[in-house]
Protein backbone atom coordinates (compact mmCIF):
# COMPACT_ATOMS: atom_id res chain seq x y z
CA UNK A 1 -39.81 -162.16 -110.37
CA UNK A 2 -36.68 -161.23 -112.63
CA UNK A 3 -36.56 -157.99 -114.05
CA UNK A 4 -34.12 -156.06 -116.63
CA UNK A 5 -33.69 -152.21 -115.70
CA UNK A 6 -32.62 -149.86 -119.07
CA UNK A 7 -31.80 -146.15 -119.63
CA UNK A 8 -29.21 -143.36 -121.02
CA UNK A 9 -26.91 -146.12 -123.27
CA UNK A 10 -27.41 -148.67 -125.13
CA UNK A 11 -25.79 -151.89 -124.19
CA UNK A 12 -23.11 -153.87 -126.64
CA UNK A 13 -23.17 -156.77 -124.87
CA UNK A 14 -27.04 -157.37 -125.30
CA UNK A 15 -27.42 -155.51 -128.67
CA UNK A 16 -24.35 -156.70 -130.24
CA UNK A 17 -22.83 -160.05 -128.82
CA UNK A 18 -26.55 -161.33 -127.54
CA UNK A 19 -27.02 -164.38 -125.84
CA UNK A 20 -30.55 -165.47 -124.81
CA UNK A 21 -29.38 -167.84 -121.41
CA UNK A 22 -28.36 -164.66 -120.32
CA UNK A 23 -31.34 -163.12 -120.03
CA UNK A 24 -33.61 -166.47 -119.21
CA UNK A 25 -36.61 -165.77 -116.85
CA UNK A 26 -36.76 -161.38 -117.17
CA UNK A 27 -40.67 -161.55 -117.33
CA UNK A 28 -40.31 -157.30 -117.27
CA UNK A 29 -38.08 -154.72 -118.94
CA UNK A 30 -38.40 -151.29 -117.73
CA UNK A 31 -36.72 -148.32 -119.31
CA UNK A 32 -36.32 -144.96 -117.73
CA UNK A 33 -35.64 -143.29 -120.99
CA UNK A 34 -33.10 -141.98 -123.56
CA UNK A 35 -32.45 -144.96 -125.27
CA UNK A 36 -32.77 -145.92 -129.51
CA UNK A 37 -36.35 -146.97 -129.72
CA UNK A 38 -34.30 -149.43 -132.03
CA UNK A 39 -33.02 -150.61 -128.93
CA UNK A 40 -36.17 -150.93 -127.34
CA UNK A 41 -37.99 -152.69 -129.92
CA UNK A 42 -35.12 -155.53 -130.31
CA UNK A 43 -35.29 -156.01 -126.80
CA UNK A 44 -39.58 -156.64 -127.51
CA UNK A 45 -38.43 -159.05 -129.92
CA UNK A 46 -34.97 -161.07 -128.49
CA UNK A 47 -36.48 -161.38 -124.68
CA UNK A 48 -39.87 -163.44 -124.27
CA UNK A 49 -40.53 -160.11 -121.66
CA UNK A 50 -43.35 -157.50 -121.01
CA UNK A 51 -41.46 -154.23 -121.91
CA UNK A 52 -42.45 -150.53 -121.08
CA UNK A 53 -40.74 -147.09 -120.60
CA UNK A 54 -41.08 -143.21 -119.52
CA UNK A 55 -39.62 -140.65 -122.26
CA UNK A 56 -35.78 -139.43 -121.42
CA UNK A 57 -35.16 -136.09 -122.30
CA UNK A 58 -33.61 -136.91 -125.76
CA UNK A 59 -37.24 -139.09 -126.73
CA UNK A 60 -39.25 -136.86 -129.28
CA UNK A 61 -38.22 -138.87 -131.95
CA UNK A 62 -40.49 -141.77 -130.03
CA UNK A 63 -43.31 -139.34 -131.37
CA UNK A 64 -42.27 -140.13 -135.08
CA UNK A 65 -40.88 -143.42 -134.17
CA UNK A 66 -42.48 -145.15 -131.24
CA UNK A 67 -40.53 -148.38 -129.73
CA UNK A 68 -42.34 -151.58 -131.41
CA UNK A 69 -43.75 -154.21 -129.17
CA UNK A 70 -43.51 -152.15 -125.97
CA UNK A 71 -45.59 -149.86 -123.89
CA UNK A 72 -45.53 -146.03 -122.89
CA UNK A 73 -46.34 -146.08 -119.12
CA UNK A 74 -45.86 -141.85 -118.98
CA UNK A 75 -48.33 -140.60 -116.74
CA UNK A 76 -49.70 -143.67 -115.86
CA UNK A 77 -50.13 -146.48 -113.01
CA UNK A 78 -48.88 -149.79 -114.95
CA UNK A 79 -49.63 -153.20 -113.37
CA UNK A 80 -47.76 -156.02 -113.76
CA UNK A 81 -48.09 -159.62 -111.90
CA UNK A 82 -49.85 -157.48 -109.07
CA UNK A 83 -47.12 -155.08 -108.90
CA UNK A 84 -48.23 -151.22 -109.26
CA UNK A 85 -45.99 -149.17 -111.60
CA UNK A 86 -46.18 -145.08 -111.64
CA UNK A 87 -44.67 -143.71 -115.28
CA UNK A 88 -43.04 -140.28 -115.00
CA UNK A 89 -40.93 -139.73 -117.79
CA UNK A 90 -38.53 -136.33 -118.65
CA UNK A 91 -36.30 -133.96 -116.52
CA UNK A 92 -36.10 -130.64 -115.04
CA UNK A 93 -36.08 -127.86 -117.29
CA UNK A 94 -37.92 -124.95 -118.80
CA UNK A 95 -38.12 -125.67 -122.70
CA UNK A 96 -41.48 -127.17 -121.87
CA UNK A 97 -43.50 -130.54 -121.95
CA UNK A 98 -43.22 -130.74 -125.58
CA UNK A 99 -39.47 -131.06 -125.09
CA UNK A 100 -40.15 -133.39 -122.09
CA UNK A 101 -38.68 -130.68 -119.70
CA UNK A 102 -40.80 -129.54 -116.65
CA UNK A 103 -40.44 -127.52 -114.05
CA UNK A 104 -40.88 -128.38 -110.62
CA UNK A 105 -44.69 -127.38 -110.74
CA UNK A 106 -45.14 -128.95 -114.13
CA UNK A 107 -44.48 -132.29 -112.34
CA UNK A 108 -45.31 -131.79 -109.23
CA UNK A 109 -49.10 -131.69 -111.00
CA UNK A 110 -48.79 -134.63 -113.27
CA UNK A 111 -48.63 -136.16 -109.66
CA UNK A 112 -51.29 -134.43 -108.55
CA UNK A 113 -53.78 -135.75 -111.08
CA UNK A 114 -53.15 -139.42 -109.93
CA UNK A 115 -53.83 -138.66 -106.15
CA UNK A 116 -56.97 -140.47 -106.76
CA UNK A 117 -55.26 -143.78 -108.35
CA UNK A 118 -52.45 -143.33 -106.16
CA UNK A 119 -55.04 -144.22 -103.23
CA UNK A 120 -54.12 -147.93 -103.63
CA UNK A 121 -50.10 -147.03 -103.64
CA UNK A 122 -47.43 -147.81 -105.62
CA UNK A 123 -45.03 -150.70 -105.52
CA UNK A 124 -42.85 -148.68 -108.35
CA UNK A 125 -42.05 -145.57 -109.32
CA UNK A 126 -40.33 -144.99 -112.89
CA UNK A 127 -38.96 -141.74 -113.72
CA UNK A 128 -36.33 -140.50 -116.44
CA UNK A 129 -34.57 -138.14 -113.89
CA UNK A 130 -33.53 -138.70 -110.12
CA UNK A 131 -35.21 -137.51 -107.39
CA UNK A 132 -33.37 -134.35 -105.31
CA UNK A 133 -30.34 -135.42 -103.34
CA UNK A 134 -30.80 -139.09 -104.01
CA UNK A 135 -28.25 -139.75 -107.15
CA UNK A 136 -28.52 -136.36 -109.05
CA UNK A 137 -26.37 -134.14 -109.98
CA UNK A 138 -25.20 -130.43 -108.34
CA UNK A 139 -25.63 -129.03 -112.10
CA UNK A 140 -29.41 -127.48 -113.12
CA UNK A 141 -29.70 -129.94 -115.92
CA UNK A 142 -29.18 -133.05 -113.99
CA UNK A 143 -30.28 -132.16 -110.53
CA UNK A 144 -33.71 -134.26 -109.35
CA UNK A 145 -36.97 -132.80 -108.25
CA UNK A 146 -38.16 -132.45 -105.09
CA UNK A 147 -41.52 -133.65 -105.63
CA UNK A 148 -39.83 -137.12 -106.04
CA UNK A 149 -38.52 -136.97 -103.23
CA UNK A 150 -41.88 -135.76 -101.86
CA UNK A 151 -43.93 -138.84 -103.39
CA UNK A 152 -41.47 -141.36 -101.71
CA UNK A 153 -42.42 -139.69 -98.10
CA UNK A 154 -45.47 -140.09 -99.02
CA UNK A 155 -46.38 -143.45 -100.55
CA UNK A 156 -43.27 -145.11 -99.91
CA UNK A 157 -42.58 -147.61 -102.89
CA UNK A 158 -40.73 -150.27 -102.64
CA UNK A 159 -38.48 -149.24 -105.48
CA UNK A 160 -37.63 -145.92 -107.44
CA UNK A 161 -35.79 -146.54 -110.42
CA UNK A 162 -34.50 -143.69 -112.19
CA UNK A 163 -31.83 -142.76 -115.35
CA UNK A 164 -30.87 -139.78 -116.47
CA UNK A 165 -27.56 -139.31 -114.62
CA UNK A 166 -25.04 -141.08 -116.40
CA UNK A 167 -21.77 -143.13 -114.70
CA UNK A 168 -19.79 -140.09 -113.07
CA UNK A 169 -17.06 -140.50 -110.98
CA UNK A 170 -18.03 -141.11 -107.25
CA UNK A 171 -22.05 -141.80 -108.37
CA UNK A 172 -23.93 -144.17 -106.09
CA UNK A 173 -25.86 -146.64 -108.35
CA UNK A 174 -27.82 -148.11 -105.76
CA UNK A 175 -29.08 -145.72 -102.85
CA UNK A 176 -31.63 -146.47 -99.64
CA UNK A 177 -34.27 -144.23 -98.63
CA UNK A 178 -36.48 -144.91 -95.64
CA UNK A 179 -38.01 -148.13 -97.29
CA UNK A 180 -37.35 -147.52 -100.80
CA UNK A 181 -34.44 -148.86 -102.86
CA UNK A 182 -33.69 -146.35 -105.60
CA UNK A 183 -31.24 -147.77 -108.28
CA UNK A 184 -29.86 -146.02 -111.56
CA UNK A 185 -30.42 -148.01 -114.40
CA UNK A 186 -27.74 -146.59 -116.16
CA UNK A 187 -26.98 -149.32 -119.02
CA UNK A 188 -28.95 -152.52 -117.62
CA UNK A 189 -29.27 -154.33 -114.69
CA UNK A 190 -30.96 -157.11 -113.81
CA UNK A 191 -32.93 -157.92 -110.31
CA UNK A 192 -34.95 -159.93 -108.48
CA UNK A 193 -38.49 -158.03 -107.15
């Protein structure tokens, strides 16, 4: 199955030079956040595609102005053509939830209240920010948590994609952990699951 991976920038080439071929068979779009729910909802509308997200860190306005056509999948274990999707949208910080900033406890129990669902596993997790040591940052803002890096011990998805951490010099896009692929979807990327 063909799949289109989103987050942190909008893309000119698909929001202003778009050309449908291009994009011929994505049946899913995923975004990991921080992107014009503009951009999201012309995506709904241009690509024949099933299209969710998590909440980046700069996504209140979603609250006033939700993405049309798509669906939230914060918090939640999405399935799609048999594949199991886990939602975990925002970053590390302390402004709080509201700001869609938590601390390492904050989502370390969001996780905790899907032990029961996560039972069956996950194929894919979705998160705004990176998971510790695997494509974050050294800086407070932009380093991952440790509880993602705890889940994929655990339940070992088959993918992790993440945003959050923009193109920096010397950044990994793609990464390998144990049995999970982790990829940035830093602009968009297409892929075959």
């Amino acid at each position: 199955m063909k799949i289109m991976i989103v987050s942190d920038e909008e893309s000119r080439f698909i929001w202003d030079f778009f050309n449908p071929e291009y994009f011929r068979g994505v049946k899913l779009i995923i975004s990991c956040g921080d992107l014009d729910s503009r951009y999201l909802s012309f995506l709904a509308t241009m690509i024949p595609a099933e299209v969710v997200y998590v909440h980046g860190n700069h996504d209140k306005v979603y609250a006033r102005r939700p993405p049309e056509g798509c669906t939230c999948i914060d918090d939640t274990i999405f399935t799609f053509n048999g594949l199991r999707i886990l939602g975990l949208g925002g970053c590390r910080g302390v402004r709080g939830p509201e700001n869609l900033e938590y601390t390492e406890k904050q989502m370390a129990r969001r996780i905790a209240k899907k032990r029961f669902a996560l039972r069956s596993g996950v194929d894919i997790l979705v998160t705004h920010a990176p998971a510790a040591g695997l494509g974050d940052r050294p800086d407070e803002y932009h380093r991952g948590f440790d509880v993602f890096r705890d889940f994929l011990d655990a339940y070992k998805p088959s993918w992790h994609f993440f945003g959050h951490v923009h193109k920096y010099s010397h950044h990994q896009e793609v990464l390998e952990y144990g049995s999970t692929t982790l990829i940035n979807a830093y602009g968009y990327k297409i892929l075959e699951i």
